[in-house]
PDB file of N, CA and C in Angstrom:
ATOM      1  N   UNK A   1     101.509  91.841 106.423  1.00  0.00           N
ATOM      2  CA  UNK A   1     100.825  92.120 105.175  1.00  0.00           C
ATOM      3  C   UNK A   1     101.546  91.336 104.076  1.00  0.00           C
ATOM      4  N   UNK A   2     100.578  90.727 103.376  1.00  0.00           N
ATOM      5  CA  UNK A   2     101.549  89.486 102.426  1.00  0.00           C
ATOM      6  C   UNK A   2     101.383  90.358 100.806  1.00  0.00           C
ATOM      7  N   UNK A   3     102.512  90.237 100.101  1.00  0.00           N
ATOM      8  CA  UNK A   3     102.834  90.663  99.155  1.00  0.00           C
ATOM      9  C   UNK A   3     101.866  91.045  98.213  1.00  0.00           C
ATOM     10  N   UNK A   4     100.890  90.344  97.855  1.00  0.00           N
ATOM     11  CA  UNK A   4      99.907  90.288  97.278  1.00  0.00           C
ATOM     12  C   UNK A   4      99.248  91.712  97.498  1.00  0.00           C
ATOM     13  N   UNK A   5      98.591  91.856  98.693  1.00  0.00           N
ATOM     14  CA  UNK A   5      98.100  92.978  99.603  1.00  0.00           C
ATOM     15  C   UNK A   5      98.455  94.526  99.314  1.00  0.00           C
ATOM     16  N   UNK A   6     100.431  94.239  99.485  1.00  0.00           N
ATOM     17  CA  UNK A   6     101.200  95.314  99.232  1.00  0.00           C
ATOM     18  C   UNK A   6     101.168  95.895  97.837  1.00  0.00           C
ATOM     19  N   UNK A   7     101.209  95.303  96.809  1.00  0.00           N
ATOM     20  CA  UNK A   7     100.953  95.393  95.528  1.00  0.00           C
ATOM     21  C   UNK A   7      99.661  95.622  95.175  1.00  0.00           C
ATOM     22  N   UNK A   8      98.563  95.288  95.742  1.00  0.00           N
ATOM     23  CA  UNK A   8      97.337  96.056  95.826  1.00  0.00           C
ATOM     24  C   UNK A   8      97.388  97.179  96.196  1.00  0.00           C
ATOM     25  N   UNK A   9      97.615  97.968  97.306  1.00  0.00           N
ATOM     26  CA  UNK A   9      97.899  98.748  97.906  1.00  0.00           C
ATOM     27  C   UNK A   9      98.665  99.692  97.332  1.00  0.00           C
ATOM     28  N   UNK A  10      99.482  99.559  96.691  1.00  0.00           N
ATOM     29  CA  UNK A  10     100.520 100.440  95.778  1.00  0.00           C
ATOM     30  C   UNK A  10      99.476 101.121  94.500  1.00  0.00           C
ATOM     31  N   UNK A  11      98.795  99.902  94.313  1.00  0.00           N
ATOM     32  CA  UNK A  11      97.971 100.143  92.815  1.00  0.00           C
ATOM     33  C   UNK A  11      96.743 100.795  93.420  1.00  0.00           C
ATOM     34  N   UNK A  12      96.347 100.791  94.592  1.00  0.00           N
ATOM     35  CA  UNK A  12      94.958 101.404  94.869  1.00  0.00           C
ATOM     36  C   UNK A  12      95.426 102.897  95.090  1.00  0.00           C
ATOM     37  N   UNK A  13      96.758 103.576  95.653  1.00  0.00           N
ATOM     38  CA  UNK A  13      97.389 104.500  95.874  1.00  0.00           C
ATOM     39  C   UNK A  13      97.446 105.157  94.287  1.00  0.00           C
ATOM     40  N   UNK A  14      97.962 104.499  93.590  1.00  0.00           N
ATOM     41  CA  UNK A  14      98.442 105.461  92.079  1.00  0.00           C
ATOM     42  C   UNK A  14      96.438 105.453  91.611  1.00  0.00           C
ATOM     43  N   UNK A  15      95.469 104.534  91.706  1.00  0.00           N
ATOM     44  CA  UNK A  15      94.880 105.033  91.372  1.00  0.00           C
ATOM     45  C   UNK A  15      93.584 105.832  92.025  1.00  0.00           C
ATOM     46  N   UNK A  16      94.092 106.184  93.239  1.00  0.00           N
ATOM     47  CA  UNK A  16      93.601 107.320  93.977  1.00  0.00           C
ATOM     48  C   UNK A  16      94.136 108.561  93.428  1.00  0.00           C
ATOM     49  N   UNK A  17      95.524 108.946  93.110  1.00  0.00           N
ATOM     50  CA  UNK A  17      96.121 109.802  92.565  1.00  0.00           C
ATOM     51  C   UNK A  17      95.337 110.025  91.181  1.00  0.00           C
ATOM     52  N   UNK A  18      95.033 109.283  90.545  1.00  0.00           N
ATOM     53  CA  UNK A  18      94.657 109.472  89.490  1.00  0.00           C
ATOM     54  C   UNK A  18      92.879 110.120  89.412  1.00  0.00           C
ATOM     55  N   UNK A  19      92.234 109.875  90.411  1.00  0.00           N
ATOM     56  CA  UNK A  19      91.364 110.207  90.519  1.00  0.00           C
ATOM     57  C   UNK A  19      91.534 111.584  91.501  1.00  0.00           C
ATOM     58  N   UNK A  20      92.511 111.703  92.009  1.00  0.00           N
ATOM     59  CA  UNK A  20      92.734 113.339  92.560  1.00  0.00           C
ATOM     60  C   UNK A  20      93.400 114.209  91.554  1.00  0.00           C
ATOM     61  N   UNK A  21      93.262 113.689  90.257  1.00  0.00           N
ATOM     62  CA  UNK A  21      93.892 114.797  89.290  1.00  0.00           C
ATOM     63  C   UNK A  21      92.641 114.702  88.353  1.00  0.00           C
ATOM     64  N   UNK A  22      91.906 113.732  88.681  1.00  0.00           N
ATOM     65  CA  UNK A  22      90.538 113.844  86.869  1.00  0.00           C
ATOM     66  C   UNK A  22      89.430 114.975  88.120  1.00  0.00           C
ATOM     67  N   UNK A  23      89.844 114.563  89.266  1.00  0.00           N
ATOM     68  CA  UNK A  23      89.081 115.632  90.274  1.00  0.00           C
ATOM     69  C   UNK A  23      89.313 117.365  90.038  1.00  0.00           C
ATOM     70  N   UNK A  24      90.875 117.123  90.275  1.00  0.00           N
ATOM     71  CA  UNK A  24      90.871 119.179  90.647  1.00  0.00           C
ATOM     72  C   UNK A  24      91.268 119.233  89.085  1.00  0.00           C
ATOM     73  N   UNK A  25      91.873 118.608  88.112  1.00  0.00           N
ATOM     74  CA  UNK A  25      92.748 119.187  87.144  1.00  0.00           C
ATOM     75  C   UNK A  25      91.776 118.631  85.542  1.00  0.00           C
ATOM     76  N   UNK A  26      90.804 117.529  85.573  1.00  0.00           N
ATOM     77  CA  UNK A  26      90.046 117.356  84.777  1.00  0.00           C
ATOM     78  C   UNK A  26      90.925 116.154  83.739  1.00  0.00           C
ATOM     79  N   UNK A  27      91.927 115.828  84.415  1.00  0.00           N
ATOM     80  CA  UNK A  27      93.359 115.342  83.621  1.00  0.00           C
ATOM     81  C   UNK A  27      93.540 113.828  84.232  1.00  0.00           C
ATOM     82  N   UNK A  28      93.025 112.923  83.530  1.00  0.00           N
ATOM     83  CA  UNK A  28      92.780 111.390  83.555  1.00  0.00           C
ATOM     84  C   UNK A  28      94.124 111.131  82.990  1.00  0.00           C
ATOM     85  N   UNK A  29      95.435 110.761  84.029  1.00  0.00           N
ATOM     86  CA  UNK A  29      96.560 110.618  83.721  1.00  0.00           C
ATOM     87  C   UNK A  29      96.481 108.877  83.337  1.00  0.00           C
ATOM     88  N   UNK A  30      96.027 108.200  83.339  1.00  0.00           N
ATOM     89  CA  UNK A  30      95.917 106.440  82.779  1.00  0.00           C
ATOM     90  C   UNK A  30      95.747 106.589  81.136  1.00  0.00           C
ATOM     91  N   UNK A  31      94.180 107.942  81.008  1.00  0.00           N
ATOM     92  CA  UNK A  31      93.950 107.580  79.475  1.00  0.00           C
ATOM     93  C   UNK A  31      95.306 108.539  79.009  1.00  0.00           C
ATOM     94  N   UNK A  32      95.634 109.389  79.555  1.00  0.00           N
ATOM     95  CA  UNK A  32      97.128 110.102  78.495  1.00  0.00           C
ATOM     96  C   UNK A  32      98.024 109.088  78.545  1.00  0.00           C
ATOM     97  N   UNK A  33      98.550 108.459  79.010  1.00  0.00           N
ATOM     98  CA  UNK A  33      99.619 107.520  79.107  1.00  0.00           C
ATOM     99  C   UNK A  33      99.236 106.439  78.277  1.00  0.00           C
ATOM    100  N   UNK A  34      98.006 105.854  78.304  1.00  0.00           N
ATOM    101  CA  UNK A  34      98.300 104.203  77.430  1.00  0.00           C
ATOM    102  C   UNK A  34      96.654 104.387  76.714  1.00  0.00           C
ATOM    103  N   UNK A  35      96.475 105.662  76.063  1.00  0.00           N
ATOM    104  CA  UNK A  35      95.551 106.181  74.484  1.00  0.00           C
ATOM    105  C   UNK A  35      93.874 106.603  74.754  1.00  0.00           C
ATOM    106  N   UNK A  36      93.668 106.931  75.925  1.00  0.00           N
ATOM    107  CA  UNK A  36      92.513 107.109  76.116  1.00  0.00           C
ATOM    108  C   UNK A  36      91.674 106.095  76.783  1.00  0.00           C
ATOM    109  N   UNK A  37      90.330 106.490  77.562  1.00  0.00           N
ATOM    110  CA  UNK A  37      89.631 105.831  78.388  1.00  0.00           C
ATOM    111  C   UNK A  37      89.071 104.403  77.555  1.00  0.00           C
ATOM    112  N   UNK A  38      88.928 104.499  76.496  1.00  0.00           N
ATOM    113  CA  UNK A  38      88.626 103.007  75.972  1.00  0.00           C
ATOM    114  C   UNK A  38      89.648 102.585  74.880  1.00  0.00           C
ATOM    115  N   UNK A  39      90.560 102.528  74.809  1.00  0.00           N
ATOM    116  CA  UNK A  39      91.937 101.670  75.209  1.00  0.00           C
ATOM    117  C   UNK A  39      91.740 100.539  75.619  1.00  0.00           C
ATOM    118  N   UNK A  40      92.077  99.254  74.957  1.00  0.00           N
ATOM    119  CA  UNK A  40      92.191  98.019  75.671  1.00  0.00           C
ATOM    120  C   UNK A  40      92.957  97.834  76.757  1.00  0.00           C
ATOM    121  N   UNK A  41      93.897  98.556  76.595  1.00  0.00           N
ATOM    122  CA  UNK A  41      94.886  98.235  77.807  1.00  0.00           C
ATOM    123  C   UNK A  41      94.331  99.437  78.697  1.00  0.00           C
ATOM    124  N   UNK A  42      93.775 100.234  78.776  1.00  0.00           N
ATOM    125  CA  UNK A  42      93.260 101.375  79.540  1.00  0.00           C
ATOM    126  C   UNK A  42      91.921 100.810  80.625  1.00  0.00           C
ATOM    127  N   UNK A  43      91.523 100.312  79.540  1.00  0.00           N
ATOM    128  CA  UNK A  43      90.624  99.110  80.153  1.00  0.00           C
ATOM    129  C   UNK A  43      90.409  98.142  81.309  1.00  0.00           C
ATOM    130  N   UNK A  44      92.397  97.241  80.855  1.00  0.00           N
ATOM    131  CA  UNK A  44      92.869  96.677  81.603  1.00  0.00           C
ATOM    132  C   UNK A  44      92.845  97.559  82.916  1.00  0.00           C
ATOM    133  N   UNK A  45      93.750  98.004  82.681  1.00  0.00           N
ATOM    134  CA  UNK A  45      94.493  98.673  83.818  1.00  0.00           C
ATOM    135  C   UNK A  45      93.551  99.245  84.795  1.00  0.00           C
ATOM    136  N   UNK A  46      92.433 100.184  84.155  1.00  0.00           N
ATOM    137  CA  UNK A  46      91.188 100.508  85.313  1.00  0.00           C
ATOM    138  C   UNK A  46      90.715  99.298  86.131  1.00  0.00           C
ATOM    139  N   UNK A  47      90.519  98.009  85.385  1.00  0.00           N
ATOM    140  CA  UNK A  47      90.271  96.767  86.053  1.00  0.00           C
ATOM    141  C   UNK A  47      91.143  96.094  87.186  1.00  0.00           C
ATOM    142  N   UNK A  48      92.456  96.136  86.816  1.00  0.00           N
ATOM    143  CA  UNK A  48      93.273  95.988  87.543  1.00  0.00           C
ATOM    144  C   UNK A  48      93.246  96.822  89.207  1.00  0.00           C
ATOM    145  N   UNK A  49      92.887  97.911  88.846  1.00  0.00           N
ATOM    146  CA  UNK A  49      93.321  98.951  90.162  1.00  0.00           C
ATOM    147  C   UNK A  49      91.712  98.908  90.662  1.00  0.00           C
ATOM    148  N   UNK A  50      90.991  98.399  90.506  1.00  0.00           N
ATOM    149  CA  UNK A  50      89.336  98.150  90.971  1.00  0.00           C
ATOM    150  C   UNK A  50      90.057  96.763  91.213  1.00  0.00           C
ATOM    151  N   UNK A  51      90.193  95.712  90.825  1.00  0.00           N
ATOM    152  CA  UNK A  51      90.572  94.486  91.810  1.00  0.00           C
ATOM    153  C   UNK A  51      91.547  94.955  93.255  1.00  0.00           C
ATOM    154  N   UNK A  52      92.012  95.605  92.973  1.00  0.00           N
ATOM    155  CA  UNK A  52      93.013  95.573  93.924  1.00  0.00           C
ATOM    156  C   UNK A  52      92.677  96.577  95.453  1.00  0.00           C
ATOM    157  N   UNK A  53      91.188  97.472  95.047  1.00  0.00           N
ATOM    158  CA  UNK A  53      90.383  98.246  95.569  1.00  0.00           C
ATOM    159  C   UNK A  53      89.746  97.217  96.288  1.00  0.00           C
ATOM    160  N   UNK A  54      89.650  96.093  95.729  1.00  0.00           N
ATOM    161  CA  UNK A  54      88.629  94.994  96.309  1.00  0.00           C
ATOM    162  C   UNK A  54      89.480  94.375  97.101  1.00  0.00           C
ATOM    163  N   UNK A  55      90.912  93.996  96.711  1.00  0.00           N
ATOM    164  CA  UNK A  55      91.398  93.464  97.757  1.00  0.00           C
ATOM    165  C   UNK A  55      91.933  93.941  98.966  1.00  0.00           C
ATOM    166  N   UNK A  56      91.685  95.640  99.003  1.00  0.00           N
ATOM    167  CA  UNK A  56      92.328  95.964 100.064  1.00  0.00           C
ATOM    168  C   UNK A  56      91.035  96.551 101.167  1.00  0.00           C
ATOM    169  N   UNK A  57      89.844  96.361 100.029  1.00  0.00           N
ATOM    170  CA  UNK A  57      88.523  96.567 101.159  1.00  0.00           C
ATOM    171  C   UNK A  57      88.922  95.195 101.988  1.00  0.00           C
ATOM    172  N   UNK A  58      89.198  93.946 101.912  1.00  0.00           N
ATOM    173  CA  UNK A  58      89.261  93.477 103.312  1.00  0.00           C
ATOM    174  C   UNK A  58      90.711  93.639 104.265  1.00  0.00           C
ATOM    175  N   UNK A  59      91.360  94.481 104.193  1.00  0.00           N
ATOM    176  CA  UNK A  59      92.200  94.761 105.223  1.00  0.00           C
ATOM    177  C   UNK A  59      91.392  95.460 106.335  1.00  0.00           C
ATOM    178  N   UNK A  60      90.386  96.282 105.590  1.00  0.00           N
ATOM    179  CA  UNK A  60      89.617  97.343 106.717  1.00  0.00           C
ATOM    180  C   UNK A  60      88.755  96.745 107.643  1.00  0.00           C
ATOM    181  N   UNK A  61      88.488  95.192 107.235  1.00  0.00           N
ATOM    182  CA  UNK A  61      87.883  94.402 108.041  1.00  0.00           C
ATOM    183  C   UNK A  61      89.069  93.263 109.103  1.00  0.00           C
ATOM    184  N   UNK A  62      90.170  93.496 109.267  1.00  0.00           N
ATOM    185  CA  UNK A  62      91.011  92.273 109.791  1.00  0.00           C
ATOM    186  C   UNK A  62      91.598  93.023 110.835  1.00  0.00           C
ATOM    187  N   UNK A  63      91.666  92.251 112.040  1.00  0.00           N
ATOM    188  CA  UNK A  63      92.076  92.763 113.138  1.00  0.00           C
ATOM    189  C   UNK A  63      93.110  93.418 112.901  1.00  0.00           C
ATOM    190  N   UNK A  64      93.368  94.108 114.158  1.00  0.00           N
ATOM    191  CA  UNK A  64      94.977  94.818 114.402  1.00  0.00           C
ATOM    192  C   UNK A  64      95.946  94.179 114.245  1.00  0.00           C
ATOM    193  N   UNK A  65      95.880  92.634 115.113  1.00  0.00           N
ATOM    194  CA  UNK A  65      96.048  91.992 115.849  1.00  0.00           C
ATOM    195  C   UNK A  65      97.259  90.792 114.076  1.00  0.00           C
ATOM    196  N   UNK A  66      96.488  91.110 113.165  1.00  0.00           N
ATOM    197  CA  UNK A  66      97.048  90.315 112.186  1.00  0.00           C
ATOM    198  C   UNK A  66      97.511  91.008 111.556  1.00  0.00           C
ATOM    199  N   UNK A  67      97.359  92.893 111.260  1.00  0.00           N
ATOM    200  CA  UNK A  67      98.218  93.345 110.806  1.00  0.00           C
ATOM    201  C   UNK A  67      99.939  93.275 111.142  1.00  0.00           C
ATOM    202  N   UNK A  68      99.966  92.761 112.121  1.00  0.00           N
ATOM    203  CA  UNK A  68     100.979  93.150 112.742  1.00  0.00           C
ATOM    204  C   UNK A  68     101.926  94.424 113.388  1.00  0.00           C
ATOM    205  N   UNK A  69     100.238  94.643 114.027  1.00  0.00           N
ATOM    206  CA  UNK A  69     100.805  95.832 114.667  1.00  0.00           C
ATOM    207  C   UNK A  69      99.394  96.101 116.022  1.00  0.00           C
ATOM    208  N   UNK A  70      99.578  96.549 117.169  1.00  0.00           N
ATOM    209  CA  UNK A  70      98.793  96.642 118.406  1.00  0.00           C
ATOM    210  C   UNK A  70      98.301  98.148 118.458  1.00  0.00           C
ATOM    211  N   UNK A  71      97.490  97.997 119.423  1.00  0.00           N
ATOM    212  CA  UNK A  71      96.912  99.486 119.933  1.00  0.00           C
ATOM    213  C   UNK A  71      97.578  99.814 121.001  1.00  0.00           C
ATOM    214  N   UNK A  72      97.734 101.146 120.786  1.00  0.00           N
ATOM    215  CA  UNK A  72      98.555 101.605 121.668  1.00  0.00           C
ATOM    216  C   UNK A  72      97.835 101.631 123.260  1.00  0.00           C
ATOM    217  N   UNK A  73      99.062 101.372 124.215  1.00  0.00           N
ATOM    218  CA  UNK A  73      97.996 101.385 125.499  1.00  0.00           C
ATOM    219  C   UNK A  73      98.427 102.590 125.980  1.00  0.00           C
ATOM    220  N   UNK A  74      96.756 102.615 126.701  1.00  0.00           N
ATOM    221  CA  UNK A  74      97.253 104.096 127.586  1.00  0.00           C
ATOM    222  C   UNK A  74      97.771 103.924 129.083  1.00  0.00           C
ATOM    223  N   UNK A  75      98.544 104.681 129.549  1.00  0.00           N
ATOM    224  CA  UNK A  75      98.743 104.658 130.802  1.00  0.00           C
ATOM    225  C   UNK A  75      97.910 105.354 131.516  1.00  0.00           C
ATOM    226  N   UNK A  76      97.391 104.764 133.041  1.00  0.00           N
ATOM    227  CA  UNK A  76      97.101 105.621 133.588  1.00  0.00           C
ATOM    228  C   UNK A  76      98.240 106.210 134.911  1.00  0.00           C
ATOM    229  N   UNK A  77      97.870 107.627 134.720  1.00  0.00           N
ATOM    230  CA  UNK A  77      99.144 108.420 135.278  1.00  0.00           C
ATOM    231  C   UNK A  77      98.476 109.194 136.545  1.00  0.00           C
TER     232      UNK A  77
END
């Protein structure tokens, strides 16, 4: 997984979190932190974590095989 990816991934994580708190708690932790949902930089930042949503929709399409990591085999016993 190349750096790029990982740093997507980090940012698609915090803003999953963030959407599991405007979910149960009604509490949009991006607009408290940097001034509310239309905020330029609030703005940004929603944009940011939607690119990075986009870049990690194609991991779900790339083999195992390039993650660097295999399927487990089964034995037969």
């Amino acid at each position: 997984m190349s750096a790029l990816q990982r740093i997507a991934l980090l940012l698609t994580i915090i803003g999953a979190i963030n959407w599991g708190l405007i979910g149960f708690f009604q509490f949009d932790l991006m607009a408290a932190i940097f001034g509310g949902q239309n905020a330029t930089i609030s703005r940004i930042i929603y944009g940011i974590i939607g690119i990075a949503g986009l870049i990690n929709l194609a991991l779900l399409f790339k083999p195992a095989e390039e993650l660097g990591r295999t399927e487990p085999k089964m034995s037969r016993t």
